[in-house]
C-alpha atoms as a PDB file:
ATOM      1  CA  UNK A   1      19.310  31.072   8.829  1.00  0.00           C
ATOM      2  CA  UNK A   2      16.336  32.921   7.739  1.00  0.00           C
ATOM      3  CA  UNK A   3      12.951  31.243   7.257  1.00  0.00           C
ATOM      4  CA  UNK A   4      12.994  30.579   4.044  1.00  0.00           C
ATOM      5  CA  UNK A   5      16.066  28.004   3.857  1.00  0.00           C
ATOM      6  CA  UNK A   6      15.001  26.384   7.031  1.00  0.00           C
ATOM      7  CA  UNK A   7      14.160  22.724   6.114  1.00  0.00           C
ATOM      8  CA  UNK A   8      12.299  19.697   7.752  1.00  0.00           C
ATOM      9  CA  UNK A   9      15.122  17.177   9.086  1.00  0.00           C
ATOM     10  CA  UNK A  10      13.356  14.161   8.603  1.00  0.00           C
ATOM     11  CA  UNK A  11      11.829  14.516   4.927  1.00  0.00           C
ATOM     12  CA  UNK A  12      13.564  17.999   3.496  1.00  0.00           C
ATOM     13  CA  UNK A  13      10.599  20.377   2.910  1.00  0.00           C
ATOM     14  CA  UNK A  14      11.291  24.210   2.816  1.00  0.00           C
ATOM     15  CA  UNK A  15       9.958  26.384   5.282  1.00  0.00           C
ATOM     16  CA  UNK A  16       8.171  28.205   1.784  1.00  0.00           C
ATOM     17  CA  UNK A  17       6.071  24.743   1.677  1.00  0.00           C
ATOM     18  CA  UNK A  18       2.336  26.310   1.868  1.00  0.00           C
ATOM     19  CA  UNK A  19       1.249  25.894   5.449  1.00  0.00           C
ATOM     20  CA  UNK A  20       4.298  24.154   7.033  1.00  0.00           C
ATOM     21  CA  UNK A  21       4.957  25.126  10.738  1.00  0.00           C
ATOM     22  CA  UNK A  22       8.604  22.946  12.772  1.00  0.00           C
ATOM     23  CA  UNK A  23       8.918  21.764  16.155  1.00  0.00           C
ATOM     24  CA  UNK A  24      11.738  22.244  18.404  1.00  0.00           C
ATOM     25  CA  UNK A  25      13.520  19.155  17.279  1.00  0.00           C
ATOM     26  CA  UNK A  26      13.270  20.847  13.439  1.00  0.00           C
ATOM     27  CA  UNK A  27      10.257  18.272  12.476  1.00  0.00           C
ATOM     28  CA  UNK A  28       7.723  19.525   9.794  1.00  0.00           C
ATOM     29  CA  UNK A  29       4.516  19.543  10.267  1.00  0.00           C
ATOM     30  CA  UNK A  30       3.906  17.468   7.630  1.00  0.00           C
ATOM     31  CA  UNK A  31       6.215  14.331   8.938  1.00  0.00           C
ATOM     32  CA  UNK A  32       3.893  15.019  11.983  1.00  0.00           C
ATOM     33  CA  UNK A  33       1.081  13.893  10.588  1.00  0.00           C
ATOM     34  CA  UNK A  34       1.891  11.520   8.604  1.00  0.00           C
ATOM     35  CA  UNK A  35       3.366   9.514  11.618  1.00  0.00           C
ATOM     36  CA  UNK A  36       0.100  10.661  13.759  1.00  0.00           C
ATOM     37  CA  UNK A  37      -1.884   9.015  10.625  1.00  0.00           C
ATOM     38  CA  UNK A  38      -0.125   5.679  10.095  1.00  0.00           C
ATOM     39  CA  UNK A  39       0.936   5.198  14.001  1.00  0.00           C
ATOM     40  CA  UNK A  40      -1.429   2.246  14.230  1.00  0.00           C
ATOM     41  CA  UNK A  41      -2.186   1.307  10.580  1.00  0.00           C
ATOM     42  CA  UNK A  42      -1.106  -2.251  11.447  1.00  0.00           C
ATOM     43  CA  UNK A  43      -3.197  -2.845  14.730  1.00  0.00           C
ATOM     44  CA  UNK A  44      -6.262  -4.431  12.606  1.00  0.00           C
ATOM     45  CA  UNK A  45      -4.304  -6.238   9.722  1.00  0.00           C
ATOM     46  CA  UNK A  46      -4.649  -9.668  12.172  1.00  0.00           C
ATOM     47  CA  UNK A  47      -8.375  -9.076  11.936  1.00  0.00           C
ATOM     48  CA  UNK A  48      -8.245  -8.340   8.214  1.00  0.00           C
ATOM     49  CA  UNK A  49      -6.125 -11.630   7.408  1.00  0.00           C
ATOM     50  CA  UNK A  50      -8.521 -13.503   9.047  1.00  0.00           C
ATOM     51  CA  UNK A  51     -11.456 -12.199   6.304  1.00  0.00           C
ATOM     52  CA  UNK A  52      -9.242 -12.516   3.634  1.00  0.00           C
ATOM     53  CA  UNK A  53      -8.431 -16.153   4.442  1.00  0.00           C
ATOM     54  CA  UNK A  54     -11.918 -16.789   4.957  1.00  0.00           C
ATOM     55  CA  UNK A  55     -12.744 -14.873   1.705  1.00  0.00           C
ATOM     56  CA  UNK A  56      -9.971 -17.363  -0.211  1.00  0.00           C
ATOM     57  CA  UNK A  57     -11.680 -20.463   1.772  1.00  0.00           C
ATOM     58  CA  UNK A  58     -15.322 -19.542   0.076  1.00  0.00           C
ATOM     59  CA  UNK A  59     -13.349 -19.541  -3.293  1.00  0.00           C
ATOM     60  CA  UNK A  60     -11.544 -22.602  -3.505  1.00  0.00           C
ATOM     61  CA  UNK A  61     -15.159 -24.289  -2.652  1.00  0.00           C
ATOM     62  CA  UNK A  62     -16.599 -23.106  -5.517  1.00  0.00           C
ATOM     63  CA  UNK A  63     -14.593 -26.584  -7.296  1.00  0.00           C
ATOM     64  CA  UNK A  64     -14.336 -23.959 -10.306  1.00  0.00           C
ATOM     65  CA  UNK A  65     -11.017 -24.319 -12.902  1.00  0.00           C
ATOM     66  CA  UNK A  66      -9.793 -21.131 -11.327  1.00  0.00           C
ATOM     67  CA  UNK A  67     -10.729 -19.561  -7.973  1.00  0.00           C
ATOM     68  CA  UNK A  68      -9.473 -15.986  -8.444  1.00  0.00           C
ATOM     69  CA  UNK A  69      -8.643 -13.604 -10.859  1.00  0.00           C
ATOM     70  CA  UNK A  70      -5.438 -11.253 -10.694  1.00  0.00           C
ATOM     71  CA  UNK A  71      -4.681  -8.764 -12.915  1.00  0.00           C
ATOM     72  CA  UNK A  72      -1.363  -7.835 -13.853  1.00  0.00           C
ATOM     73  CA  UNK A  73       1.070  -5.289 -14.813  1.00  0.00           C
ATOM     74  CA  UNK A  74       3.811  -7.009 -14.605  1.00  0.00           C
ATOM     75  CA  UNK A  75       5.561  -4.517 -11.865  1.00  0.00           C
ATOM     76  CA  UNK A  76       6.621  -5.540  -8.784  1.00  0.00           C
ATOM     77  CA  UNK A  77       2.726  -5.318  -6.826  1.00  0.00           C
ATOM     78  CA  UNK A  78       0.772  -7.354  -9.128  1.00  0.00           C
ATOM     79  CA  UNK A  79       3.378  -9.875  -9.181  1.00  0.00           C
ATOM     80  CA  UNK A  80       3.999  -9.973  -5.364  1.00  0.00           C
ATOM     81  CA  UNK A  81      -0.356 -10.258  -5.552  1.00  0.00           C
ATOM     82  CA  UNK A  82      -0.126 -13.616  -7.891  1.00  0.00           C
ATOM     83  CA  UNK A  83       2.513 -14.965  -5.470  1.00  0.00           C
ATOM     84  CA  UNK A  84       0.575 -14.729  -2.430  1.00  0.00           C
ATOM     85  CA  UNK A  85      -2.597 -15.988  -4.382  1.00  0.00           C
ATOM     86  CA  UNK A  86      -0.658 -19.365  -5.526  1.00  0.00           C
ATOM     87  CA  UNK A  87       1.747 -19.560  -2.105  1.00  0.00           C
ATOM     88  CA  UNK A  88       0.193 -18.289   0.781  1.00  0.00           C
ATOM     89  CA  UNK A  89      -3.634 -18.947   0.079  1.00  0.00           C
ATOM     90  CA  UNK A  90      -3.416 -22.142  -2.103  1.00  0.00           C
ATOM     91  CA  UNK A  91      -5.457 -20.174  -4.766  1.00  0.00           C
ATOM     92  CA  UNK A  92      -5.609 -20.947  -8.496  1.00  0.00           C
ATOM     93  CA  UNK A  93      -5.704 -17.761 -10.161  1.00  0.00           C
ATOM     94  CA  UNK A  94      -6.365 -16.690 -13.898  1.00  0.00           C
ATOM     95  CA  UNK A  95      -4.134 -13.992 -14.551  1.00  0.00           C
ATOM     96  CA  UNK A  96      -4.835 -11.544 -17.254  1.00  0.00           C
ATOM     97  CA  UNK A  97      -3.233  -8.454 -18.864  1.00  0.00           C
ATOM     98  CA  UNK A  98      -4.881  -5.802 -20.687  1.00  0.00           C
ATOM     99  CA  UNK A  99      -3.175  -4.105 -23.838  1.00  0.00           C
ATOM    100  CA  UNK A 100      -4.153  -1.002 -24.801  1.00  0.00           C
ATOM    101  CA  UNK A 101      -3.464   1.193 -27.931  1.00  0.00           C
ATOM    102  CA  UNK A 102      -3.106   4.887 -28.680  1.00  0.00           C
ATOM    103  CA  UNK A 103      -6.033   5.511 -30.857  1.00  0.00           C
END
């Protein structure tokens, strides 16, 4: 196989990708560092809950008719966002879309 059909076996990228180099196992470069980059990406999310709860604390204190506000798309995020406002952090959220029009 010449070099330029050679392709990444974990994610499918041509050898002709700009700047791509394989290992010996046939790994791109690319997958490479992406797993380098996101190896540990959940070692601080325990520390990171913690503010957020204590963020979500401050809020409901505020004895204000809502204590967050969520925009949303409707797609799967912003939903999934509302839900763990109302179930997980006991939040009551104002949630708001915005229309816009071709002008």
């Amino acid at each position: 196989m010449n070099d330029g059909q050679k392709i990444c076996s974990k994610c499918v990228l041509p050898a002709t990708f700009p700047g791509i180099s394989f290992d010996e196992h046939g790994v791109c470069s690319v997958c490479r560092a992406h797993e380098e980059r996101w190896r540990n990406w959940d070692a601080g999310l325990p520390a990171k809950r913690k503010v957020l709860e204590q963020l979500c604390a401050d809020a409901k204190r505020k004895k204000k008719p809502f204590d967050v506000l969520v925009p949303l798309s409707g797609g799967k995020d912003s939903m999934y966002v509302l839900y763990l406002a109302v179930k997980e952090f006991g939040l009551k959220p104002l949630a708001y879309t915005l229309e816009t029009t071709a002008t």
